[in-house]
PDB file of N, CA and C in Angstrom:
ATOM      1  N   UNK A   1     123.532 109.206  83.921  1.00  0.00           N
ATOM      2  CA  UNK A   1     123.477 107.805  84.253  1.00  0.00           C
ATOM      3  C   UNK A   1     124.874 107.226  84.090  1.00  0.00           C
ATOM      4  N   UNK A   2     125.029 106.185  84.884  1.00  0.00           N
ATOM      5  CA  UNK A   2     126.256 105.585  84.924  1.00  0.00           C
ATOM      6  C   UNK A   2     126.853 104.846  83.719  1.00  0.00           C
ATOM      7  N   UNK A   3     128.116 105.070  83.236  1.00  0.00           N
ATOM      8  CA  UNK A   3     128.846 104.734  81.371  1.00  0.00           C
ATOM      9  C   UNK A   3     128.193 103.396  80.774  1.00  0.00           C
ATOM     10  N   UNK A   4     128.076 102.744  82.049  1.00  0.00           N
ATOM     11  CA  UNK A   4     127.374 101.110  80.973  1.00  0.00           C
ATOM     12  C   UNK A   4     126.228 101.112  81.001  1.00  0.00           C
ATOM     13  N   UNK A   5     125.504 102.007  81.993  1.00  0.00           N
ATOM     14  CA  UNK A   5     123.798 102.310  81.126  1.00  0.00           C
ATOM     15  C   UNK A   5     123.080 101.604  82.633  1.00  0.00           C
ATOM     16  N   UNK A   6     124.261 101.314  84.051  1.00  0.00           N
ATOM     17  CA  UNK A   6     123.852 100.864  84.829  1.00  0.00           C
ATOM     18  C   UNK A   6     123.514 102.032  85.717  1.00  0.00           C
ATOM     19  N   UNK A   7     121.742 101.330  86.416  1.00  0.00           N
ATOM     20  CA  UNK A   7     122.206 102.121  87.373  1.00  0.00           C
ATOM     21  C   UNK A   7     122.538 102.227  88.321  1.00  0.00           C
ATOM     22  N   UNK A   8     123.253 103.427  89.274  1.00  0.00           N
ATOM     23  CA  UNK A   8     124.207 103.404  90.727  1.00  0.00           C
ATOM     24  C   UNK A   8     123.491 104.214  91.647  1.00  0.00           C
ATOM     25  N   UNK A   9     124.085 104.777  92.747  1.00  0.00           N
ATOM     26  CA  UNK A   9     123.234 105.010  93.883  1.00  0.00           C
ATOM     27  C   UNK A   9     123.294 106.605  93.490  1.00  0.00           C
ATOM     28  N   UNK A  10     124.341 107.019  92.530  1.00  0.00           N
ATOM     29  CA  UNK A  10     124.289 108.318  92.390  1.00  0.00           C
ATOM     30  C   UNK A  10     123.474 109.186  91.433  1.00  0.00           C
ATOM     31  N   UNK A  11     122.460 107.782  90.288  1.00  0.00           N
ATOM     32  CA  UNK A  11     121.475 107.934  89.256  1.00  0.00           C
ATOM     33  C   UNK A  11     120.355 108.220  90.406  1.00  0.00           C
ATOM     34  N   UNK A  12     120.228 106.930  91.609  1.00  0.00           N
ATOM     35  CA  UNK A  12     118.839 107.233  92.355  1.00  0.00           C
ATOM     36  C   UNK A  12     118.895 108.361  92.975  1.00  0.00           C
ATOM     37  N   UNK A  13     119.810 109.199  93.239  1.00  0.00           N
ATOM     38  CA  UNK A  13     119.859 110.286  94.380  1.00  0.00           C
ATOM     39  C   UNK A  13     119.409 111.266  93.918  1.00  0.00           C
ATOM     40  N   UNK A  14     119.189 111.158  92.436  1.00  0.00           N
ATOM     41  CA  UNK A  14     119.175 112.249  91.469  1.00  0.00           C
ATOM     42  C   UNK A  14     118.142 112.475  90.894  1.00  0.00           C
ATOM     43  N   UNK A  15     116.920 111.556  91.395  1.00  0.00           N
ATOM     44  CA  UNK A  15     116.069 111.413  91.045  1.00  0.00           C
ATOM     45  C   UNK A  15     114.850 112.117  91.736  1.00  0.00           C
ATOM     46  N   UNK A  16     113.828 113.265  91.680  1.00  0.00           N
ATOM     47  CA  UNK A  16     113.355 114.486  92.294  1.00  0.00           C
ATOM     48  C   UNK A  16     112.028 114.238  92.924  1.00  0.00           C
ATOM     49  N   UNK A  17     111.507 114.858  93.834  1.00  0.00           N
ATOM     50  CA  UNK A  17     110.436 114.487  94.318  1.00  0.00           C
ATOM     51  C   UNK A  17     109.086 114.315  93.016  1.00  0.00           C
ATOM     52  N   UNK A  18     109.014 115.065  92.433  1.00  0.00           N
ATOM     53  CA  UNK A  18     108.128 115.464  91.372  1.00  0.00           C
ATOM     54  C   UNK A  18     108.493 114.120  90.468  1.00  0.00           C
ATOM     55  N   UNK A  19     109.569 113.902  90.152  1.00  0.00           N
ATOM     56  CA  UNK A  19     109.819 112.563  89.403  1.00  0.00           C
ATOM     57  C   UNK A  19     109.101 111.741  89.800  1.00  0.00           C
ATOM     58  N   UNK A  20     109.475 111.050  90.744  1.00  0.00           N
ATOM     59  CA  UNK A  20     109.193 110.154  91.372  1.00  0.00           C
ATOM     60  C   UNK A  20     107.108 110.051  91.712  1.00  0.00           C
ATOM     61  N   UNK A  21     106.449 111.721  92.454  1.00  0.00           N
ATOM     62  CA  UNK A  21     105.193 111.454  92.227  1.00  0.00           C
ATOM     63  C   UNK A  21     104.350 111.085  90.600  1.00  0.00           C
ATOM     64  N   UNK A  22     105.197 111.571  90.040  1.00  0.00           N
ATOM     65  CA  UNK A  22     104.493 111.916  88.070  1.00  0.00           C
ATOM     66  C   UNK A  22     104.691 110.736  87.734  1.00  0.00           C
ATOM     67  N   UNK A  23     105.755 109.634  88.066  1.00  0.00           N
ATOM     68  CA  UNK A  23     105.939 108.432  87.657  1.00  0.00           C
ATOM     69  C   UNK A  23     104.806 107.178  88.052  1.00  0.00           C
ATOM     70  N   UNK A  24     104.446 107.442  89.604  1.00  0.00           N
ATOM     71  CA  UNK A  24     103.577 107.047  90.245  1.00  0.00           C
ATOM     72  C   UNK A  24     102.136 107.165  89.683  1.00  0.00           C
ATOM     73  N   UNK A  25     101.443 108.407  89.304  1.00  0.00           N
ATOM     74  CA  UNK A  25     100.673 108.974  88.890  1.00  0.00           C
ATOM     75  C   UNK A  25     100.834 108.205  87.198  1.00  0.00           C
ATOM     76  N   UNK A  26     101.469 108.331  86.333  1.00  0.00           N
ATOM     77  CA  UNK A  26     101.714 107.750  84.950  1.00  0.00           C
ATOM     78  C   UNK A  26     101.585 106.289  85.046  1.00  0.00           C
ATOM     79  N   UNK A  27     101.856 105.553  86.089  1.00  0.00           N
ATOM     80  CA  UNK A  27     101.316 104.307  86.358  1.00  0.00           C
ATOM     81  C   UNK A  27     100.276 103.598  86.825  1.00  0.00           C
ATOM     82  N   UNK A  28      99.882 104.849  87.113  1.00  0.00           N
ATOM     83  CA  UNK A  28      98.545 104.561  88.038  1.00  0.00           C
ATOM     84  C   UNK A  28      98.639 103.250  89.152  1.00  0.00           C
ATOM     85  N   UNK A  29      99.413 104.125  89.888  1.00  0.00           N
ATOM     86  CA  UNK A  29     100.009 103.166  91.194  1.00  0.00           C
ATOM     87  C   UNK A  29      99.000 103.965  92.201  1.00  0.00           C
ATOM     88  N   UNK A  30      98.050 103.268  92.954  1.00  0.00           N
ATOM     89  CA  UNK A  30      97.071 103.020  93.977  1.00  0.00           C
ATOM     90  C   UNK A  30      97.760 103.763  95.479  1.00  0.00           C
ATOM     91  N   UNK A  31      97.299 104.833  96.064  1.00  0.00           N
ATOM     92  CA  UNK A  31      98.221 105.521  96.660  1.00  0.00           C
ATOM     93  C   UNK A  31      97.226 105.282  98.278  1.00  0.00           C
ATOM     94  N   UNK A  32      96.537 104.716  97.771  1.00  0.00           N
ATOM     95  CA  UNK A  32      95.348 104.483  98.797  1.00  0.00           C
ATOM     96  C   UNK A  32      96.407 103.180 100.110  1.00  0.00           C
ATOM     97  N   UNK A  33      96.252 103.377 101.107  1.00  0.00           N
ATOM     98  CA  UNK A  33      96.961 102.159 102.167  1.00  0.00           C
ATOM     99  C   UNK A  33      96.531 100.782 101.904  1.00  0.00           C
ATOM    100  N   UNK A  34      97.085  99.893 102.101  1.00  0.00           N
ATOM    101  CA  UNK A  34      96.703  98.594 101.543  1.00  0.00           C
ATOM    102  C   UNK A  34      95.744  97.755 102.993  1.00  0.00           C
ATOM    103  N   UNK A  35      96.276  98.314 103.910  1.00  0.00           N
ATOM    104  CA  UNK A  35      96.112  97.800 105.236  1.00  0.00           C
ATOM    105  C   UNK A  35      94.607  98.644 106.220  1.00  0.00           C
ATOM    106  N   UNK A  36      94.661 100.079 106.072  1.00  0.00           N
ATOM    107  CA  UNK A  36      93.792 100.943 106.424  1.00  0.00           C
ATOM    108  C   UNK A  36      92.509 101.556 105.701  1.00  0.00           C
ATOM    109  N   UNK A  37      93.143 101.535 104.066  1.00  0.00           N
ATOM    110  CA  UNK A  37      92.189 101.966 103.050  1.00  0.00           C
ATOM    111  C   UNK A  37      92.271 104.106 103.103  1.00  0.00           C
ATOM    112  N   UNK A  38      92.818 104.879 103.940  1.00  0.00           N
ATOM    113  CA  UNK A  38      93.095 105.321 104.010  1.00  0.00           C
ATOM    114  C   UNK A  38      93.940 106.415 102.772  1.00  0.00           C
ATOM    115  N   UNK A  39      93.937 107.270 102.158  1.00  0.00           N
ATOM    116  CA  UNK A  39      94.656 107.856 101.503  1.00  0.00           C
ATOM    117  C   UNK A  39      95.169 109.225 102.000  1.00  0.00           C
ATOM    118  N   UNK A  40      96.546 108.624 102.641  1.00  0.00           N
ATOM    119  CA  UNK A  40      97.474 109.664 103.254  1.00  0.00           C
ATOM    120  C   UNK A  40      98.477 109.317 102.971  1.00  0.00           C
ATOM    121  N   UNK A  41      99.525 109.241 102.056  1.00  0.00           N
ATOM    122  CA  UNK A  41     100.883 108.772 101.702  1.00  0.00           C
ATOM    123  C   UNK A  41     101.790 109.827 102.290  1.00  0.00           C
ATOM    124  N   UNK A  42     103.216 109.479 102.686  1.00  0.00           N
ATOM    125  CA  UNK A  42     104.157 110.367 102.819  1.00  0.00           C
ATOM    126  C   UNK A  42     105.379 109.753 101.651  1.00  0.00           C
ATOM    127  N   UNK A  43     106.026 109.973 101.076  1.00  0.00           N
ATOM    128  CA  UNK A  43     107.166 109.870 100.322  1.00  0.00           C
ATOM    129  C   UNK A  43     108.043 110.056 101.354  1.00  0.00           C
ATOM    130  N   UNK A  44     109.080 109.271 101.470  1.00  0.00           N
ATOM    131  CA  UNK A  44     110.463 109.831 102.764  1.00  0.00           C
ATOM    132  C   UNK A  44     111.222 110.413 102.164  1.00  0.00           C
ATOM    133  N   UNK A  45     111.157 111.718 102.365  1.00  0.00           N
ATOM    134  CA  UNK A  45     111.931 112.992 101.541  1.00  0.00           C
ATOM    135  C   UNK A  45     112.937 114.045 102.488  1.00  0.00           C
ATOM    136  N   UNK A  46     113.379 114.775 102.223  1.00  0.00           N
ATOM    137  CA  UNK A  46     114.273 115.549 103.155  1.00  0.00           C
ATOM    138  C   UNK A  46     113.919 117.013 102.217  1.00  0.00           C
ATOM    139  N   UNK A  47     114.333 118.408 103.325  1.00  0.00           N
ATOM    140  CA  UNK A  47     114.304 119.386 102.126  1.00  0.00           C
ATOM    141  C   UNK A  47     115.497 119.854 102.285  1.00  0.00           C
ATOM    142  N   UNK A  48     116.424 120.341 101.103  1.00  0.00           N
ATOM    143  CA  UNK A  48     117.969 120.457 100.653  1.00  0.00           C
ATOM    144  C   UNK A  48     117.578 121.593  99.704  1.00  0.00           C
ATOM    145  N   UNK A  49     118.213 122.871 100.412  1.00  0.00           N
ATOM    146  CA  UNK A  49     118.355 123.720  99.369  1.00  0.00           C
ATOM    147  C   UNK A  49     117.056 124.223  98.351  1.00  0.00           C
ATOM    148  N   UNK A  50     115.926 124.071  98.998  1.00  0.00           N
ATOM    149  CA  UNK A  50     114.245 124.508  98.585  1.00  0.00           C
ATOM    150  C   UNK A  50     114.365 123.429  97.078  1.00  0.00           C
ATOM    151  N   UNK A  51     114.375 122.246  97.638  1.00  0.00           N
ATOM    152  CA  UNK A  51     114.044 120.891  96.906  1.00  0.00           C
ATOM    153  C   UNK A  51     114.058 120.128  97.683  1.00  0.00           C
ATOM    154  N   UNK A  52     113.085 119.217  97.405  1.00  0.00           N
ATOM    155  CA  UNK A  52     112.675 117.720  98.076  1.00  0.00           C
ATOM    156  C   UNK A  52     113.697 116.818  97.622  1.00  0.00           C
ATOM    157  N   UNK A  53     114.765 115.990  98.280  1.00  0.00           N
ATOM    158  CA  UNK A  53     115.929 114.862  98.309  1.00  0.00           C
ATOM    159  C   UNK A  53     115.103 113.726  98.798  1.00  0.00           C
ATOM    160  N   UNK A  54     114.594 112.698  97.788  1.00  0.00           N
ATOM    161  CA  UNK A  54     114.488 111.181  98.032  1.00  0.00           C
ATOM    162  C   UNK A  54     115.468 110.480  99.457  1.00  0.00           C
ATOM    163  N   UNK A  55     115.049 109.914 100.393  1.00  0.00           N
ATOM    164  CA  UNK A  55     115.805 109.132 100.820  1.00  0.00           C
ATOM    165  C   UNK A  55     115.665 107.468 100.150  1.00  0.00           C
ATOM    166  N   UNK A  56     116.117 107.076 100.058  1.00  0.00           N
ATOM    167  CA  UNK A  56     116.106 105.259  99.239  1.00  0.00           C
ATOM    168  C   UNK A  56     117.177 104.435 100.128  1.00  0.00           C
ATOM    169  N   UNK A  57     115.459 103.518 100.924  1.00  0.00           N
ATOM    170  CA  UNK A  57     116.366 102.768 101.807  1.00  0.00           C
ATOM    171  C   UNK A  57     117.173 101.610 101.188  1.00  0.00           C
ATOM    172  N   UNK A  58     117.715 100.696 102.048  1.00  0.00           N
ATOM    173  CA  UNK A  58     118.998 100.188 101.210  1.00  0.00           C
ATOM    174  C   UNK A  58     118.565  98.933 102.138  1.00  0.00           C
ATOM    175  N   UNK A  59     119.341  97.688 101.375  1.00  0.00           N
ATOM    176  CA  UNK A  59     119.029  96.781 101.581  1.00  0.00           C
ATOM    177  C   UNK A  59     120.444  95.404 101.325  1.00  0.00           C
ATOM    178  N   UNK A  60     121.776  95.292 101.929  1.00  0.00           N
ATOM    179  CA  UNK A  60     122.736  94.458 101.770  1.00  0.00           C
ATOM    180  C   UNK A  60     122.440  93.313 101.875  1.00  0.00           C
ATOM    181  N   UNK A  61     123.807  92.562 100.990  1.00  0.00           N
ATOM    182  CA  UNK A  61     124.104  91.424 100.752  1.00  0.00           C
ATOM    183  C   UNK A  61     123.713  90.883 102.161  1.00  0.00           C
ATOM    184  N   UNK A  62     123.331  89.419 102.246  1.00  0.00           N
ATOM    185  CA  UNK A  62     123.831  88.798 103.723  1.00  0.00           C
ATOM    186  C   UNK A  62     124.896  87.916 103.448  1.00  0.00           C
ATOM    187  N   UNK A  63     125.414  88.010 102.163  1.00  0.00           N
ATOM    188  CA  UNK A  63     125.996  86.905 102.140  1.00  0.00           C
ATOM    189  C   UNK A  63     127.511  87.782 102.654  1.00  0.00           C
ATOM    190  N   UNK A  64     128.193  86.674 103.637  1.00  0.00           N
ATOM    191  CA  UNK A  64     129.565  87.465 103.695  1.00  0.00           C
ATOM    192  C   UNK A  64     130.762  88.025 102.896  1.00  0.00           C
ATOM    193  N   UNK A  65     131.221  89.008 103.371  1.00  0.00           N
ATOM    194  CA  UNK A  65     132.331  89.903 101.997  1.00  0.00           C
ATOM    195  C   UNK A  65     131.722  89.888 100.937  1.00  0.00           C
ATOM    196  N   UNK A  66     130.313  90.132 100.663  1.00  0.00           N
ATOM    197  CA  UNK A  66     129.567  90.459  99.394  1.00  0.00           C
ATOM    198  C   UNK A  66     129.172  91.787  99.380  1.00  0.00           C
ATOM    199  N   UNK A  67     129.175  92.582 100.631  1.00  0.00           N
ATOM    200  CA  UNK A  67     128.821  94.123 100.391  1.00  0.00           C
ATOM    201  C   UNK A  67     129.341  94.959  99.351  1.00  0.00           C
ATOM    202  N   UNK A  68     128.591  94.594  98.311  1.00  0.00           N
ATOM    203  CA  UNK A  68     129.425  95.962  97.643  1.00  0.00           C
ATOM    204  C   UNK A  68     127.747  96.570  96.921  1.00  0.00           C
ATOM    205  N   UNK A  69     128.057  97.837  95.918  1.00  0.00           N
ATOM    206  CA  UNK A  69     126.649  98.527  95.198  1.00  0.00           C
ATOM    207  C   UNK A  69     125.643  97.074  94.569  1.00  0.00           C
ATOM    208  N   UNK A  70     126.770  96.079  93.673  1.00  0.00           N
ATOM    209  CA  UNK A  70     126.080  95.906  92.760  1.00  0.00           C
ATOM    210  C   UNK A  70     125.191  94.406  93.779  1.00  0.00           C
ATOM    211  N   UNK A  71     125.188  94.379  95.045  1.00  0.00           N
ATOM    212  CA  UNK A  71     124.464  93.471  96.101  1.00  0.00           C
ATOM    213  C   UNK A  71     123.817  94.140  96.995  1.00  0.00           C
ATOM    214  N   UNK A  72     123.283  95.405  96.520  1.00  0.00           N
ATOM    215  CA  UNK A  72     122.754  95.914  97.093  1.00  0.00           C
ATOM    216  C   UNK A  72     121.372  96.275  96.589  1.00  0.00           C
ATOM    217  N   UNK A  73     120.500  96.931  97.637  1.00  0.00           N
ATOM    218  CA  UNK A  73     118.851  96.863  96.756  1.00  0.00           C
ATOM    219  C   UNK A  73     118.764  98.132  97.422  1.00  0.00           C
ATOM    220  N   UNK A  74     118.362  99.014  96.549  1.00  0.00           N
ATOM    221  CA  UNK A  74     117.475 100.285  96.915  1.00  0.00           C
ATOM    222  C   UNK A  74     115.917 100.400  96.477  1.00  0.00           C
ATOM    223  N   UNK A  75     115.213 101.445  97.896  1.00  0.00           N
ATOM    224  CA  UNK A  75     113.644 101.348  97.356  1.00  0.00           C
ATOM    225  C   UNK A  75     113.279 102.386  97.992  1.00  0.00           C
ATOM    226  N   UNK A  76     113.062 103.183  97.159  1.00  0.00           N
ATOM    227  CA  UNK A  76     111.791 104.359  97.561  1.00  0.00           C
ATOM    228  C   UNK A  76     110.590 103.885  98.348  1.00  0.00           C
ATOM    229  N   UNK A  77     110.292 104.593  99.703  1.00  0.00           N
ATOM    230  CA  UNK A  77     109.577 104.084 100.390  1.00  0.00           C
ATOM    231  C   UNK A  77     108.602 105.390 100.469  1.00  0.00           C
ATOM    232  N   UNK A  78     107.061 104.411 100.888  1.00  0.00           N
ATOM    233  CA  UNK A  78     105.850 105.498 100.763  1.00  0.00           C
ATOM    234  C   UNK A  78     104.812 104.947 101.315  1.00  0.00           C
ATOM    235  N   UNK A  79     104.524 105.691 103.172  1.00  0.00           N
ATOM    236  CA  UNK A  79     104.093 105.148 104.288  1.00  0.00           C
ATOM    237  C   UNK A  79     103.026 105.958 104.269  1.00  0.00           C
ATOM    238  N   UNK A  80     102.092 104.995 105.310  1.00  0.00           N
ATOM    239  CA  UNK A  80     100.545 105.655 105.412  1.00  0.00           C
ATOM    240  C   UNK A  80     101.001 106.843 106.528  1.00  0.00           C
ATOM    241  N   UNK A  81     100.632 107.704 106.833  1.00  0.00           N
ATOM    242  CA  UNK A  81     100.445 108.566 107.638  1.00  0.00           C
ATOM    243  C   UNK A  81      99.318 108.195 108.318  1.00  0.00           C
ATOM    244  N   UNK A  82      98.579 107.381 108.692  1.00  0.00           N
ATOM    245  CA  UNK A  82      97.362 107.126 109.221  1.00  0.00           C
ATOM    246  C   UNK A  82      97.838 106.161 110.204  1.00  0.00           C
ATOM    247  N   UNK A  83      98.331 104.846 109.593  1.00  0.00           N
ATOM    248  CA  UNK A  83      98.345 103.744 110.221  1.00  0.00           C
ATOM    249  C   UNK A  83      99.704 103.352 110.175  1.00  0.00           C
ATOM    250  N   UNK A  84     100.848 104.131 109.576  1.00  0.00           N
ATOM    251  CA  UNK A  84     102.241 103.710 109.125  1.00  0.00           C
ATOM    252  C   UNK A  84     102.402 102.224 108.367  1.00  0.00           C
ATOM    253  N   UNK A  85     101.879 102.259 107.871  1.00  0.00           N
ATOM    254  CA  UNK A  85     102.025 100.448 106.821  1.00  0.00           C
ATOM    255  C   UNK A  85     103.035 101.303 105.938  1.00  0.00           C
ATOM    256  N   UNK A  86     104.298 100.746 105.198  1.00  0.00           N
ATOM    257  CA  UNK A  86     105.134 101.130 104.440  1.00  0.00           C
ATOM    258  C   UNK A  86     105.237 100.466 102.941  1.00  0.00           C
ATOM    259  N   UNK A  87     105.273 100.824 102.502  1.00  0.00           N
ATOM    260  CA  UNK A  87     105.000  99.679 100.909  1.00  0.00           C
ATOM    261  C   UNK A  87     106.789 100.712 100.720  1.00  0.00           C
ATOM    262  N   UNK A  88     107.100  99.343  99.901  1.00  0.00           N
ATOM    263  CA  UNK A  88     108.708  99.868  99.394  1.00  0.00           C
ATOM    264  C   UNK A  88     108.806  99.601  97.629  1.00  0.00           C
ATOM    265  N   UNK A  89     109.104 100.409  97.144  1.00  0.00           N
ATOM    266  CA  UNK A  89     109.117 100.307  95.863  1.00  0.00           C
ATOM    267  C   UNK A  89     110.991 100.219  94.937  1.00  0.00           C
ATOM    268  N   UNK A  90     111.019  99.547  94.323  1.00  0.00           N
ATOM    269  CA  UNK A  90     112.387  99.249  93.373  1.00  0.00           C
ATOM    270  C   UNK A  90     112.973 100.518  92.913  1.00  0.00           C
ATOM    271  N   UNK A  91     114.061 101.373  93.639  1.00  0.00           N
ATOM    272  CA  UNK A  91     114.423 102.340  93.696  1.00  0.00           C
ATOM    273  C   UNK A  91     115.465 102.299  92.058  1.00  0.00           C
ATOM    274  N   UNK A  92     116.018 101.305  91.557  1.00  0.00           N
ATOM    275  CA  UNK A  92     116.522 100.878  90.475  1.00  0.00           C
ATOM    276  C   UNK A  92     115.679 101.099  89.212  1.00  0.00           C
ATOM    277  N   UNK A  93     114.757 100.548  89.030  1.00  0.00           N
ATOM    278  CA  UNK A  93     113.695  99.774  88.179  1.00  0.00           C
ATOM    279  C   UNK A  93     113.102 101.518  87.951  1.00  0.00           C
ATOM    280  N   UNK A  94     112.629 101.968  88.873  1.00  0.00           N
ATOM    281  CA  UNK A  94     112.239 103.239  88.692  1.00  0.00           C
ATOM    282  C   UNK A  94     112.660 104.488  88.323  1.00  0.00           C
ATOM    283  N   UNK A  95     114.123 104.156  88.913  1.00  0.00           N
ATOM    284  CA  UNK A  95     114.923 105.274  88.097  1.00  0.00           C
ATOM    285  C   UNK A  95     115.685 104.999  86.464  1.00  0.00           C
ATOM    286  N   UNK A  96     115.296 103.796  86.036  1.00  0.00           N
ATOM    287  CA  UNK A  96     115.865 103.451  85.324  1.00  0.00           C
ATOM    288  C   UNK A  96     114.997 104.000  83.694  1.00  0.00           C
ATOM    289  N   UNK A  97     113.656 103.701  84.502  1.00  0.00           N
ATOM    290  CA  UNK A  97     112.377 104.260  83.957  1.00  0.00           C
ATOM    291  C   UNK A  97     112.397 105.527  83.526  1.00  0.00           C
ATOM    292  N   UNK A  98     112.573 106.035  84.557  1.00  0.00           N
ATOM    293  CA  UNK A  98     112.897 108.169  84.393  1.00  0.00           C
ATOM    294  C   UNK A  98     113.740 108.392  83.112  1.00  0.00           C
ATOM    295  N   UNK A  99     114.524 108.260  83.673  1.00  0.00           N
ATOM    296  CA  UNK A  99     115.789 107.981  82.992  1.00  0.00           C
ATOM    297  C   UNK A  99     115.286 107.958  81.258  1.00  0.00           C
ATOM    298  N   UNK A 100     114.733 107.115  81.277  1.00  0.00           N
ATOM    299  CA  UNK A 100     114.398 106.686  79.712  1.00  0.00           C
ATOM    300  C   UNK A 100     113.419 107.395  78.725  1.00  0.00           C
ATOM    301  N   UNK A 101     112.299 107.927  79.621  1.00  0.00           N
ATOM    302  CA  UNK A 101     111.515 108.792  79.494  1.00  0.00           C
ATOM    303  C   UNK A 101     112.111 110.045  79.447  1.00  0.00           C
ATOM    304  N   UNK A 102     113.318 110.198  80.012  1.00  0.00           N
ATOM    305  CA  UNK A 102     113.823 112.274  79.751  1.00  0.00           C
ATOM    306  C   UNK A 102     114.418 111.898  78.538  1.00  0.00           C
ATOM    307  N   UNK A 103     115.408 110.853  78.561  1.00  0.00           N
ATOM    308  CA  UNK A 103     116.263 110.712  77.003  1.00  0.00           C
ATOM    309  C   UNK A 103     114.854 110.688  75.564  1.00  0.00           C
ATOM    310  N   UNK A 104     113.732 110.228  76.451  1.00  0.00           N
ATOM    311  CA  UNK A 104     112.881 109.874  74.918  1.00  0.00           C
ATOM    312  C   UNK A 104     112.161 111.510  74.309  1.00  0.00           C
ATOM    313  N   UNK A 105     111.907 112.155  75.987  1.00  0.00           N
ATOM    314  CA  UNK A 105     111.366 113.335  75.353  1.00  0.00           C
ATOM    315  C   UNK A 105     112.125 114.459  75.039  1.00  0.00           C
ATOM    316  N   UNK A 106     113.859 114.251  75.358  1.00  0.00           N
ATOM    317  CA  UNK A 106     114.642 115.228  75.464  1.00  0.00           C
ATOM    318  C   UNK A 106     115.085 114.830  73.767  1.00  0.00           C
ATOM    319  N   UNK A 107     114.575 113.861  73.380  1.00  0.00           N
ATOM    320  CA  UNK A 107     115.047 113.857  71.650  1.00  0.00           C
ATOM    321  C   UNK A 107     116.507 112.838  71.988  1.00  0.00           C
ATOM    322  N   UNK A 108     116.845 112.477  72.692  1.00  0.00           N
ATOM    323  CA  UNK A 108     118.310 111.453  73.287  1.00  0.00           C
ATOM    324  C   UNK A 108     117.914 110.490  72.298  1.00  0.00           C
TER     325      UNK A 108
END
């Protein structure tokens, strides 16, 4: 994680398919479509090297010459396969979560 405990786009990238479902699952986050009722989720993932790579869409400043990381919003996204409705989730907030949970069980 990044030196001031923030996190950057290079904490979310790092963050694994399995993370990300077990976190979901530990929250008991509703995987069912909100729109269809349907339970077919896709995670938007890529495969790299026989591992699943998160994509985390991104979301800029509008305000002008404000583009930089810390005006920026990332979110793990996770679409129906049925009906495509997309629910976007706080790609920050979640990894920040992980994060805290490996330091707690790694004895950190």
């Amino acid at each position: 994680m990044a030196e001031d405990n923030e996190i950057n786009a290079t904490d979310i990238q790092s963050v694994k398919f399995d993370e990300l479902v077990n976190f979901f699952t530990s929250k008991k986050i509703e995987l069912k479509c909100k729109e269809c009722g349907v339970v077919d989720p896709a995670i938007t993932s890529a495969r790299k090297e026989n591992e699943d790579i998160l994509y985390a869409a991104v979301s800029q400043s509008l305000i002008a010459n404000e583009s930089s990381e810390a005006n920026t919003l990332f979110y793990f996204n996770v679409s129906c396969q049925n009906c495509g409705y997309v629910r976007l989730f706080n790609a920050k907030g979640i990894t920040e979560q992980i994060h805290k949970s490996k330091n707690t069980e790694g004895g950190e």
